[in-house]
PDB file of N, CA and C in Angstrom:
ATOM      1  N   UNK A   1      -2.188 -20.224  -3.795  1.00  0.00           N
ATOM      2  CA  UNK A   1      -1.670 -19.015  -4.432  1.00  0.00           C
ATOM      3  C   UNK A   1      -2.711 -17.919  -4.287  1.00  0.00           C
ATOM      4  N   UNK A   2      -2.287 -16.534  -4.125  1.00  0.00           N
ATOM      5  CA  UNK A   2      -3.326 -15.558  -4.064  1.00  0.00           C
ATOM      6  C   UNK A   2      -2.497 -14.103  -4.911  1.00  0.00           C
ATOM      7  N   UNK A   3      -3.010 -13.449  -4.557  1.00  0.00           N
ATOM      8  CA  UNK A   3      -2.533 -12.056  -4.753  1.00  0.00           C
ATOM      9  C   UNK A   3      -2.010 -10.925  -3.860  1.00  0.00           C
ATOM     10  N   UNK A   4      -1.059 -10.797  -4.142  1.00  0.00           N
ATOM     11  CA  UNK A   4       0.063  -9.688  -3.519  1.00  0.00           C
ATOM     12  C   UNK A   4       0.402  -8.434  -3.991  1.00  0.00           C
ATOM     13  N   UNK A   5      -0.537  -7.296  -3.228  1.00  0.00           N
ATOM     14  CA  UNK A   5      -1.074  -6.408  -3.643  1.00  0.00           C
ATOM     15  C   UNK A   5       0.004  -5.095  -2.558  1.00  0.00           C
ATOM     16  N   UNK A   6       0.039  -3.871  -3.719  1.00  0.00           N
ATOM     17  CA  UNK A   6       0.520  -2.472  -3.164  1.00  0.00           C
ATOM     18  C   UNK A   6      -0.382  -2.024  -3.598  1.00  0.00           C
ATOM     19  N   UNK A   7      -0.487  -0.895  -2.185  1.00  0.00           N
ATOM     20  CA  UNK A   7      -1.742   0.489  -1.947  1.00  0.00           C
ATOM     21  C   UNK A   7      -1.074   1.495  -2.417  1.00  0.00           C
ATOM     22  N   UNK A   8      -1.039   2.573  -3.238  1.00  0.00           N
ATOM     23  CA  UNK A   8      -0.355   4.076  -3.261  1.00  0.00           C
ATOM     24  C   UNK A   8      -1.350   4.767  -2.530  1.00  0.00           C
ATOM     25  N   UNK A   9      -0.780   5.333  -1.542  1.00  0.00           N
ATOM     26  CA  UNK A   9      -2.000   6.437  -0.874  1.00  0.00           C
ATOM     27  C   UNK A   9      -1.885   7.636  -1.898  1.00  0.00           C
ATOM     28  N   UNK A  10      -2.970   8.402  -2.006  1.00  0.00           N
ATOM     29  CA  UNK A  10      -2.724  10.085  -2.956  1.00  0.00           C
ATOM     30  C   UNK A  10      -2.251  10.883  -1.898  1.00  0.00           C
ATOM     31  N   UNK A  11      -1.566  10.467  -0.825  1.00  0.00           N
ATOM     32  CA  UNK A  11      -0.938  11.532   0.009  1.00  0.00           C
ATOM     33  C   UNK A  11      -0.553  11.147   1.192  1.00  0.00           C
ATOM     34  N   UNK A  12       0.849  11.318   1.321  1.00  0.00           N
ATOM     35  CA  UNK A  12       1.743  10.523   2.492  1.00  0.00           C
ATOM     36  C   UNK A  12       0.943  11.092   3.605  1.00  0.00           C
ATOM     37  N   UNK A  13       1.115  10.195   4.466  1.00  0.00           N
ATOM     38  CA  UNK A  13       1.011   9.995   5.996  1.00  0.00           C
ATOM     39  C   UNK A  13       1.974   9.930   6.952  1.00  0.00           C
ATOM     40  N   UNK A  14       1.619  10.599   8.417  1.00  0.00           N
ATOM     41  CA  UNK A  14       2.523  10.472   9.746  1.00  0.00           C
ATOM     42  C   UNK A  14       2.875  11.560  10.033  1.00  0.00           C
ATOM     43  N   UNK A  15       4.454  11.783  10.292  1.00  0.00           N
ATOM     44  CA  UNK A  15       5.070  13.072  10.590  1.00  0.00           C
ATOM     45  C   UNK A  15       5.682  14.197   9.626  1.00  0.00           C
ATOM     46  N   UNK A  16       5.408  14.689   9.103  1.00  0.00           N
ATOM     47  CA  UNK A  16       5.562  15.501   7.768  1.00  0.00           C
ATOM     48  C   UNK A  16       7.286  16.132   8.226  1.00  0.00           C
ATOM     49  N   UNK A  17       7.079  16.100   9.670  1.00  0.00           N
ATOM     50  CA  UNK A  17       8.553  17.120  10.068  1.00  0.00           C
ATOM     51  C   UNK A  17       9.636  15.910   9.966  1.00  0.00           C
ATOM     52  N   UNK A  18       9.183  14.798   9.561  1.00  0.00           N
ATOM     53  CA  UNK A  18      10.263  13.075   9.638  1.00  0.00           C
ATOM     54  C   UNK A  18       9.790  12.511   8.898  1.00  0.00           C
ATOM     55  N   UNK A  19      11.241  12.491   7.343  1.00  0.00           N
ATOM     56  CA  UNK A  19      10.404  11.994   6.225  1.00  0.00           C
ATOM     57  C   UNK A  19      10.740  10.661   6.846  1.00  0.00           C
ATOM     58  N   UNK A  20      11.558  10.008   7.809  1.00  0.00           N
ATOM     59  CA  UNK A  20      11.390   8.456   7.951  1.00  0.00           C
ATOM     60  C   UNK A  20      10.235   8.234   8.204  1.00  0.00           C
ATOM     61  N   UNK A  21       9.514   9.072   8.876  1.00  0.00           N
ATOM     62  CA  UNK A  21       8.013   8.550   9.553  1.00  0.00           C
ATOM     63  C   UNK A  21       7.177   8.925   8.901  1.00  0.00           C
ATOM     64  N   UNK A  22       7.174   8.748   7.530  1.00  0.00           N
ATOM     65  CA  UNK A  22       5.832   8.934   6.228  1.00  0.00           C
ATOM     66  C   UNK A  22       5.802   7.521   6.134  1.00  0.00           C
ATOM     67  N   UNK A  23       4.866   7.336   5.328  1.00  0.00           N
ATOM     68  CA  UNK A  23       3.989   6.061   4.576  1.00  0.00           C
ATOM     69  C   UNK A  23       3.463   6.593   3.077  1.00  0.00           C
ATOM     70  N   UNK A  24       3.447   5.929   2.297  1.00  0.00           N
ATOM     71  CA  UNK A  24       3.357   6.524   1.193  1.00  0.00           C
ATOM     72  C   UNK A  24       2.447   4.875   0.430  1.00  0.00           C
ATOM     73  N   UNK A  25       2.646   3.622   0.842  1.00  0.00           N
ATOM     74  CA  UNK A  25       2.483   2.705   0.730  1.00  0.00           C
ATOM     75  C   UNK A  25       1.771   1.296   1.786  1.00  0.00           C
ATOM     76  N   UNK A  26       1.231   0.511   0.719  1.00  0.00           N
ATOM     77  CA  UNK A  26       0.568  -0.341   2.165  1.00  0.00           C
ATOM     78  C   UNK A  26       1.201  -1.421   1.270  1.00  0.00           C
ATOM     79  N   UNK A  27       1.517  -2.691   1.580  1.00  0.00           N
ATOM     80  CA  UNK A  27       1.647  -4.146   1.041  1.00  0.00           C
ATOM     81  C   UNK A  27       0.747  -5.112   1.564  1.00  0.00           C
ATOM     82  N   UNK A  28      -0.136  -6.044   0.869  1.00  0.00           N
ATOM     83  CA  UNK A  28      -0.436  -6.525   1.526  1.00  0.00           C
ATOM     84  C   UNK A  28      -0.988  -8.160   0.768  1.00  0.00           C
ATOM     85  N   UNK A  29      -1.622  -9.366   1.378  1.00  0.00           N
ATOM     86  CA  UNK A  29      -1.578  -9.933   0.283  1.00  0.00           C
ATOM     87  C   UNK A  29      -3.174 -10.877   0.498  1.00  0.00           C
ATOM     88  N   UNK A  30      -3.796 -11.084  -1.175  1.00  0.00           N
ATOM     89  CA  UNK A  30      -5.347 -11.562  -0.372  1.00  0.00           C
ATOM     90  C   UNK A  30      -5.120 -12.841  -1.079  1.00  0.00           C
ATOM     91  N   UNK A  31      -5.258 -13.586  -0.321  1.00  0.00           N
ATOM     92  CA  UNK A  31      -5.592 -15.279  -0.495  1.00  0.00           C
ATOM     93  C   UNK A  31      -7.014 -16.022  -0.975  1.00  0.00           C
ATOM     94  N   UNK A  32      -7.698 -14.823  -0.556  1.00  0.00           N
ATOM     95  CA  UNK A  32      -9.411 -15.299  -0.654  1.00  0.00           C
ATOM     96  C   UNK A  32     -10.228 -14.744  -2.028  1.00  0.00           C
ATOM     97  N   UNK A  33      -9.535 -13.794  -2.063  1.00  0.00           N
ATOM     98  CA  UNK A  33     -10.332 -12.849  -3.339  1.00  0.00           C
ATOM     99  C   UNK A  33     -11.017 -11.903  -3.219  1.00  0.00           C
ATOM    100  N   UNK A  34     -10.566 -11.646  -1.150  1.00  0.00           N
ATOM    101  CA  UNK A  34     -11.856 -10.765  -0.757  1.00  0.00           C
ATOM    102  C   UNK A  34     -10.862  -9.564   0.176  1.00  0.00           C
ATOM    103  N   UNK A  35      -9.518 -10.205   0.280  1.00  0.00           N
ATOM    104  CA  UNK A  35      -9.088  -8.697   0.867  1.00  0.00           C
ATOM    105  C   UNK A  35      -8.793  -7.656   0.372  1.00  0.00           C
ATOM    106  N   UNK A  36      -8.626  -7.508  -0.985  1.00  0.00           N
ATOM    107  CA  UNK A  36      -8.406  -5.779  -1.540  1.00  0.00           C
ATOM    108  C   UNK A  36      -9.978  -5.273  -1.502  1.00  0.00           C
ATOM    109  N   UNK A  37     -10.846  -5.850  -1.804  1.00  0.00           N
ATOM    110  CA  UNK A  37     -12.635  -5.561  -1.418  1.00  0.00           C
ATOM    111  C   UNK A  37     -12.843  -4.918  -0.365  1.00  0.00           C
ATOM    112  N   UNK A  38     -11.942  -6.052   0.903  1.00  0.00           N
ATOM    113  CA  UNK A  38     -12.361  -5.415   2.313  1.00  0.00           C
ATOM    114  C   UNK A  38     -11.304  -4.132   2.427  1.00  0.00           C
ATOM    115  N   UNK A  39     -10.277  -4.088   1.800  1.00  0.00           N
ATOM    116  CA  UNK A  39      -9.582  -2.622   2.409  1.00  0.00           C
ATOM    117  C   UNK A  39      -9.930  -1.312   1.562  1.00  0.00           C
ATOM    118  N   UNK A  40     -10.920  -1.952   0.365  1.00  0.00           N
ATOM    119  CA  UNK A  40     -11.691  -0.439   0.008  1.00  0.00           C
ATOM    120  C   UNK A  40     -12.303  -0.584   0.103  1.00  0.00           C
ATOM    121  N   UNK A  41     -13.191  -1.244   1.216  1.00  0.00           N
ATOM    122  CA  UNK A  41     -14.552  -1.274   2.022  1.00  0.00           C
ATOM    123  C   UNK A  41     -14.214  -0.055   3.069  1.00  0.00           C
ATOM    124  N   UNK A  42     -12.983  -0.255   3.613  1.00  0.00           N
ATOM    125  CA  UNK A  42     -12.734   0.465   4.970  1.00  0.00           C
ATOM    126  C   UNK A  42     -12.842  -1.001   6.767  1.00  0.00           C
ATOM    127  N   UNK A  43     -12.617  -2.069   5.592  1.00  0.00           N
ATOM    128  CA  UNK A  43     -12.470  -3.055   7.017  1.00  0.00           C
ATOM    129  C   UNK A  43     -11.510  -3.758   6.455  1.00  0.00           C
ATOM    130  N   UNK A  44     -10.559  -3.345   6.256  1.00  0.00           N
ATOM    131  CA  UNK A  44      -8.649  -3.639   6.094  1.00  0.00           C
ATOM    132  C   UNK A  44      -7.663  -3.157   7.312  1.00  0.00           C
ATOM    133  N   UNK A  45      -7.011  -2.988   6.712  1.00  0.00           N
ATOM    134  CA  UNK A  45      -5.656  -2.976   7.859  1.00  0.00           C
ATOM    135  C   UNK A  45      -6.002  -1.115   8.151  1.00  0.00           C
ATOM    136  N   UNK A  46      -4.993  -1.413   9.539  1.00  0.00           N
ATOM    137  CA  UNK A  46      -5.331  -0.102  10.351  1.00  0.00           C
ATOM    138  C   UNK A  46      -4.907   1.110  10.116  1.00  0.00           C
ATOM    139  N   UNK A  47      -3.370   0.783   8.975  1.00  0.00           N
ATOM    140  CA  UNK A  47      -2.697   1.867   8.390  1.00  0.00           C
ATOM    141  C   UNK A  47      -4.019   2.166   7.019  1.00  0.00           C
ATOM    142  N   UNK A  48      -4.653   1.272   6.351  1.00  0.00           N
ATOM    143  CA  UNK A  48      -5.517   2.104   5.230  1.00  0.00           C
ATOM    144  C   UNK A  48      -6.750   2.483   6.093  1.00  0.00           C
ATOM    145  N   UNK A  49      -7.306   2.050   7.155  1.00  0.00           N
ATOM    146  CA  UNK A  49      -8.168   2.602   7.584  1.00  0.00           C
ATOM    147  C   UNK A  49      -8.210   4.568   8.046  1.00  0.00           C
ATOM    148  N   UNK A  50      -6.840   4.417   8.739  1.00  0.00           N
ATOM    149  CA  UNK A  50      -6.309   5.824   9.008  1.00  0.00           C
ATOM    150  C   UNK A  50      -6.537   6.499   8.062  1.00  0.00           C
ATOM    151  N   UNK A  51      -5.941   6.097   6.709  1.00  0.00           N
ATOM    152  CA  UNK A  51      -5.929   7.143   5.635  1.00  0.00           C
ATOM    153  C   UNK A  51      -7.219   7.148   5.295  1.00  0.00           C
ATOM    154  N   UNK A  52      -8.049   6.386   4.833  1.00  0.00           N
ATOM    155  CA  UNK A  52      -9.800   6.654   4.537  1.00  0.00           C
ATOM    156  C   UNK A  52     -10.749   7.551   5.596  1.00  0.00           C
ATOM    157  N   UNK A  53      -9.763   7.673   6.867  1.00  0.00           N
ATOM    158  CA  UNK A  53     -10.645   8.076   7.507  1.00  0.00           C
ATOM    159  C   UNK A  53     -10.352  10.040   7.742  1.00  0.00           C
ATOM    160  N   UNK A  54      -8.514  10.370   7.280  1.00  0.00           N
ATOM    161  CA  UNK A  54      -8.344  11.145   6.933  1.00  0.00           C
ATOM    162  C   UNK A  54      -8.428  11.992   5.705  1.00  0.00           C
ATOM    163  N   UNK A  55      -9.544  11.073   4.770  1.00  0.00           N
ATOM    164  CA  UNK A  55      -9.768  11.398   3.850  1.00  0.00           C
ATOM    165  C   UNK A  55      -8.953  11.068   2.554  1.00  0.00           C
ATOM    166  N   UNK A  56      -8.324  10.551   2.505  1.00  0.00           N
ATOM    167  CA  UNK A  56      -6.968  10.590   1.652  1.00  0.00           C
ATOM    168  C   UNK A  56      -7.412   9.246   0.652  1.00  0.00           C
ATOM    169  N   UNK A  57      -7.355   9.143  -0.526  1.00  0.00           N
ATOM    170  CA  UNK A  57      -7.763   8.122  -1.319  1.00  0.00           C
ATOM    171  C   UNK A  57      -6.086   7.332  -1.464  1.00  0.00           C
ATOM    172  N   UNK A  58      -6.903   5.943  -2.212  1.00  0.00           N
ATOM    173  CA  UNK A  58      -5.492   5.561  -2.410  1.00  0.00           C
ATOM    174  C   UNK A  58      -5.939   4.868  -3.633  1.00  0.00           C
ATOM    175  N   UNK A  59      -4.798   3.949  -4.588  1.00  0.00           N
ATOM    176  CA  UNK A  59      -5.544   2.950  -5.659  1.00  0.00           C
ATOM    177  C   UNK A  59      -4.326   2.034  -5.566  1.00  0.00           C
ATOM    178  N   UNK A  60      -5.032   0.564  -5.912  1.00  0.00           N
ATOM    179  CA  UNK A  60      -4.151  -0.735  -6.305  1.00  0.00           C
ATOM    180  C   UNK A  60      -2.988  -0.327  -7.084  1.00  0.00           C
ATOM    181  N   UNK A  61      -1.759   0.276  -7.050  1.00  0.00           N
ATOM    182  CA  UNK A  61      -0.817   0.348  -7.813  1.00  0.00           C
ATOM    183  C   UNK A  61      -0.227  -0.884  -8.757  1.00  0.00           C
ATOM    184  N   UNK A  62       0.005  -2.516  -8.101  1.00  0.00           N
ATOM    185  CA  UNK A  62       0.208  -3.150  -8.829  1.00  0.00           C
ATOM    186  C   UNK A  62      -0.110  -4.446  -7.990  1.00  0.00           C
ATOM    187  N   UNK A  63      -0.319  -5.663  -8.488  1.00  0.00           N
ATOM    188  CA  UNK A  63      -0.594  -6.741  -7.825  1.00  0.00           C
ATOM    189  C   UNK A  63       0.528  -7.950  -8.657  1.00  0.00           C
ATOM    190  N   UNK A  64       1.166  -8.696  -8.000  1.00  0.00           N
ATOM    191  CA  UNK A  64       1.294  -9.914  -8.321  1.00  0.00           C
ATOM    192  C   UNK A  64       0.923 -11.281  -7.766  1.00  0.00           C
ATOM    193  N   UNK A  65       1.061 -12.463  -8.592  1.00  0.00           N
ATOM    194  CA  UNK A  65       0.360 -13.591  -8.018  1.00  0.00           C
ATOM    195  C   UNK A  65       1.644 -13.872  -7.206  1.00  0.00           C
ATOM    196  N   UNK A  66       0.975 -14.250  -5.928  1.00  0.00           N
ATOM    197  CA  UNK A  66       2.245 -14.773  -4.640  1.00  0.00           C
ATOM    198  C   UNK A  66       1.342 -15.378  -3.573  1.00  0.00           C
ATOM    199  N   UNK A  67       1.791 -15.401  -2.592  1.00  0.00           N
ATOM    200  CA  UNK A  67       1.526 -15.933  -1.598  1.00  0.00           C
ATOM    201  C   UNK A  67       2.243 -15.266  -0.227  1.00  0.00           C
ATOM    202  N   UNK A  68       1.768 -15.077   1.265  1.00  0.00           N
ATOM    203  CA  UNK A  68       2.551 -14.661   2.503  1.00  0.00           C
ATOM    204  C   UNK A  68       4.168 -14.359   2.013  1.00  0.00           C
ATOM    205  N   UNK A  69       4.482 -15.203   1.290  1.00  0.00           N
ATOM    206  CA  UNK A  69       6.422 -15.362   1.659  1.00  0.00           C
ATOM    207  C   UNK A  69       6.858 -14.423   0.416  1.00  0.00           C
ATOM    208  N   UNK A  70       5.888 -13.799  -0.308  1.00  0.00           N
ATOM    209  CA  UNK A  70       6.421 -12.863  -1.371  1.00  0.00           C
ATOM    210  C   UNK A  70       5.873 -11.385  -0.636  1.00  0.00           C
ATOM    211  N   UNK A  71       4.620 -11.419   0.202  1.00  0.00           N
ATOM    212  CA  UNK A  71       4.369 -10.525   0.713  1.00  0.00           C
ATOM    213  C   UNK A  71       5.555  -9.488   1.355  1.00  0.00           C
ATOM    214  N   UNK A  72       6.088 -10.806   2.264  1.00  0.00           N
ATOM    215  CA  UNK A  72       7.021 -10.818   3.568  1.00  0.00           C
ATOM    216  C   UNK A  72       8.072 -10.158   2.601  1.00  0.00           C
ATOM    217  N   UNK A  73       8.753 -11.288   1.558  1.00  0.00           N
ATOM    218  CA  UNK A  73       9.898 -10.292   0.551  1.00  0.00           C
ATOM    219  C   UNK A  73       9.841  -9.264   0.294  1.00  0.00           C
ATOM    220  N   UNK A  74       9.178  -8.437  -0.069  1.00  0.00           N
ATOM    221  CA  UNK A  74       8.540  -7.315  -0.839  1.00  0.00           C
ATOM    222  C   UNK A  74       8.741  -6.192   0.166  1.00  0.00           C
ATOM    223  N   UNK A  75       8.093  -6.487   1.746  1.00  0.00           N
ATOM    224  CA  UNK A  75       7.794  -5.730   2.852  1.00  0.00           C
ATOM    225  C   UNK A  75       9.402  -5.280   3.456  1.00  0.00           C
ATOM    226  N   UNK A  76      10.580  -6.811   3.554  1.00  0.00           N
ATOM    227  CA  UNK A  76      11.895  -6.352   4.083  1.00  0.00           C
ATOM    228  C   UNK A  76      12.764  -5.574   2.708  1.00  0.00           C
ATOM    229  N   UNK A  77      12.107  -5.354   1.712  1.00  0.00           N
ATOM    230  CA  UNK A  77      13.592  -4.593   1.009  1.00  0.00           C
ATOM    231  C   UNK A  77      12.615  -3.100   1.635  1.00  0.00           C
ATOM    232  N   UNK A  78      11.962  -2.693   2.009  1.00  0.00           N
ATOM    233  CA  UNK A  78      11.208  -1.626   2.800  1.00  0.00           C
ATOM    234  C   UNK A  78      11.225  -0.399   0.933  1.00  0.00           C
ATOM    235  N   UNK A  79      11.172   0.923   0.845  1.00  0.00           N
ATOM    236  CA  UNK A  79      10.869   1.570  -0.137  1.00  0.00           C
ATOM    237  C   UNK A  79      10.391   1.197  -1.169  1.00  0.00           C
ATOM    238  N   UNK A  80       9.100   0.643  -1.140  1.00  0.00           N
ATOM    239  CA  UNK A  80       7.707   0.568  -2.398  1.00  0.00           C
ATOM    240  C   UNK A  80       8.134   1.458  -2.948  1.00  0.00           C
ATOM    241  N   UNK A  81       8.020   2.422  -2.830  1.00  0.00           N
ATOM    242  CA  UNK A  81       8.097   3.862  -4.283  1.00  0.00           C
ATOM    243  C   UNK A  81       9.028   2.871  -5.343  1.00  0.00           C
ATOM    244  N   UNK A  82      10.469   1.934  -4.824  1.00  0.00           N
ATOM    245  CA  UNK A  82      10.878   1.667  -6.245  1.00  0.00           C
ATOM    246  C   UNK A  82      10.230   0.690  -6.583  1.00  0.00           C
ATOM    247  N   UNK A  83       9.316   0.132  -6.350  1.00  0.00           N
ATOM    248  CA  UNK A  83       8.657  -0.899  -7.219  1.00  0.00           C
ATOM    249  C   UNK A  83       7.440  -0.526  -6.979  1.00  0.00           C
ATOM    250  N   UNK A  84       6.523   0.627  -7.095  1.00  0.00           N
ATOM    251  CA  UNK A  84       5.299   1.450  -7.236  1.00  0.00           C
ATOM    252  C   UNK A  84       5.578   2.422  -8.359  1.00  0.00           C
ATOM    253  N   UNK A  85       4.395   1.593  -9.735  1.00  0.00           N
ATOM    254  CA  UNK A  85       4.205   2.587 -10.930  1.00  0.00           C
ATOM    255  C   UNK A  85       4.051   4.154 -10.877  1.00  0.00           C
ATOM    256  N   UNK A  86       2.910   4.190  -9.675  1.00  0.00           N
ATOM    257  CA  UNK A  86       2.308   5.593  -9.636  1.00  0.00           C
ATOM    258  C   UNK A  86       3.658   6.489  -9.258  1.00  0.00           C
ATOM    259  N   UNK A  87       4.470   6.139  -8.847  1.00  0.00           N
ATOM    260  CA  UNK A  87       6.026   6.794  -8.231  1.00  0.00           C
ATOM    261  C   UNK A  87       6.532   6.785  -9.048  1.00  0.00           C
ATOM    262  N   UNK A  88       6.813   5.186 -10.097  1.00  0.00           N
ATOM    263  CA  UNK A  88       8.024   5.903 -10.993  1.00  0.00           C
ATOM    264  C   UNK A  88       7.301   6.523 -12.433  1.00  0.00           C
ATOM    265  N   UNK A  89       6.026   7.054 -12.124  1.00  0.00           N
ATOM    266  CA  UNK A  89       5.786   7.976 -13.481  1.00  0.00           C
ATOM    267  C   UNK A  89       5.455   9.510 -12.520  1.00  0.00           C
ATOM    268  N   UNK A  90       6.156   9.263 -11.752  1.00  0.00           N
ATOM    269  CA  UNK A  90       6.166  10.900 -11.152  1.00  0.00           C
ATOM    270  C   UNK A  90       5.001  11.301 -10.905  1.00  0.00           C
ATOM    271  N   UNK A  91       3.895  10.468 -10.349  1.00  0.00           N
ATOM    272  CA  UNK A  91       2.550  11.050 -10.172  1.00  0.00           C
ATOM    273  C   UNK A  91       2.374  11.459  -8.515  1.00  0.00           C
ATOM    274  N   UNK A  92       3.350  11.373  -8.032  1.00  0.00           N
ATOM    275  CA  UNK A  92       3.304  11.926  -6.345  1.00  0.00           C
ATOM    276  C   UNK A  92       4.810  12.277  -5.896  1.00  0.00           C
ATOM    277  N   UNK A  93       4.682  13.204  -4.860  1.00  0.00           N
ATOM    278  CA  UNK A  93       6.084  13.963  -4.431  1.00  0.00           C
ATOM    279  C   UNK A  93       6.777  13.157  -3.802  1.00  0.00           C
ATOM    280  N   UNK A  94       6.643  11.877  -3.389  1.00  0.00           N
ATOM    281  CA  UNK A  94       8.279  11.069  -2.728  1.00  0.00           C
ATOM    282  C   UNK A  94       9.270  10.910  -3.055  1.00  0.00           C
TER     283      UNK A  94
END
């Protein structure tokens, strides 16, 4: 069992002129205790690297205990914003 973690970025990413092609969210899930460490280290996945490197902060919105196959669930209903706090208390424009 590990933890199954959402990123809120403080500010969408991609094509601003195609809201399909924003990101607003990362999913992801740490087994070890050491991958939310490494993706606010800046040696995580390539979508939070982008944003750290465009400056853009992000924070742990919510974590549950899961494993890969809740990750995977979570990832195909696709729109985090409805199950991301920082979204449903209106703290960003999506």
């Amino acid at each position: 069992m590990g933890t199954v973690y959402l990123l809120h970025f403080l500010e969408p990413i991609g094509n601003h002129s195609n809201p399909r092609a924003m990101a607003q969210h990362y999913i992801g899930v740490d087994l070890n205790g050491k991958r939310i460490e490494a993706q606010t280290a800046g040696a995580g996945a390539a979508i939070v690297r982008h944003v750290q490197a465009q400056g853009i902060g992000f924070v742990v919105a919510a974590t549950w205990p899961g494993t890969r196959a809740l990750e995977r669930q979570l990832k195909r209903r696709k729109h985090a914003s409805r199950f991301c706090p920082v979204c449903r208390q209106g703290g960003d424009s999506s």
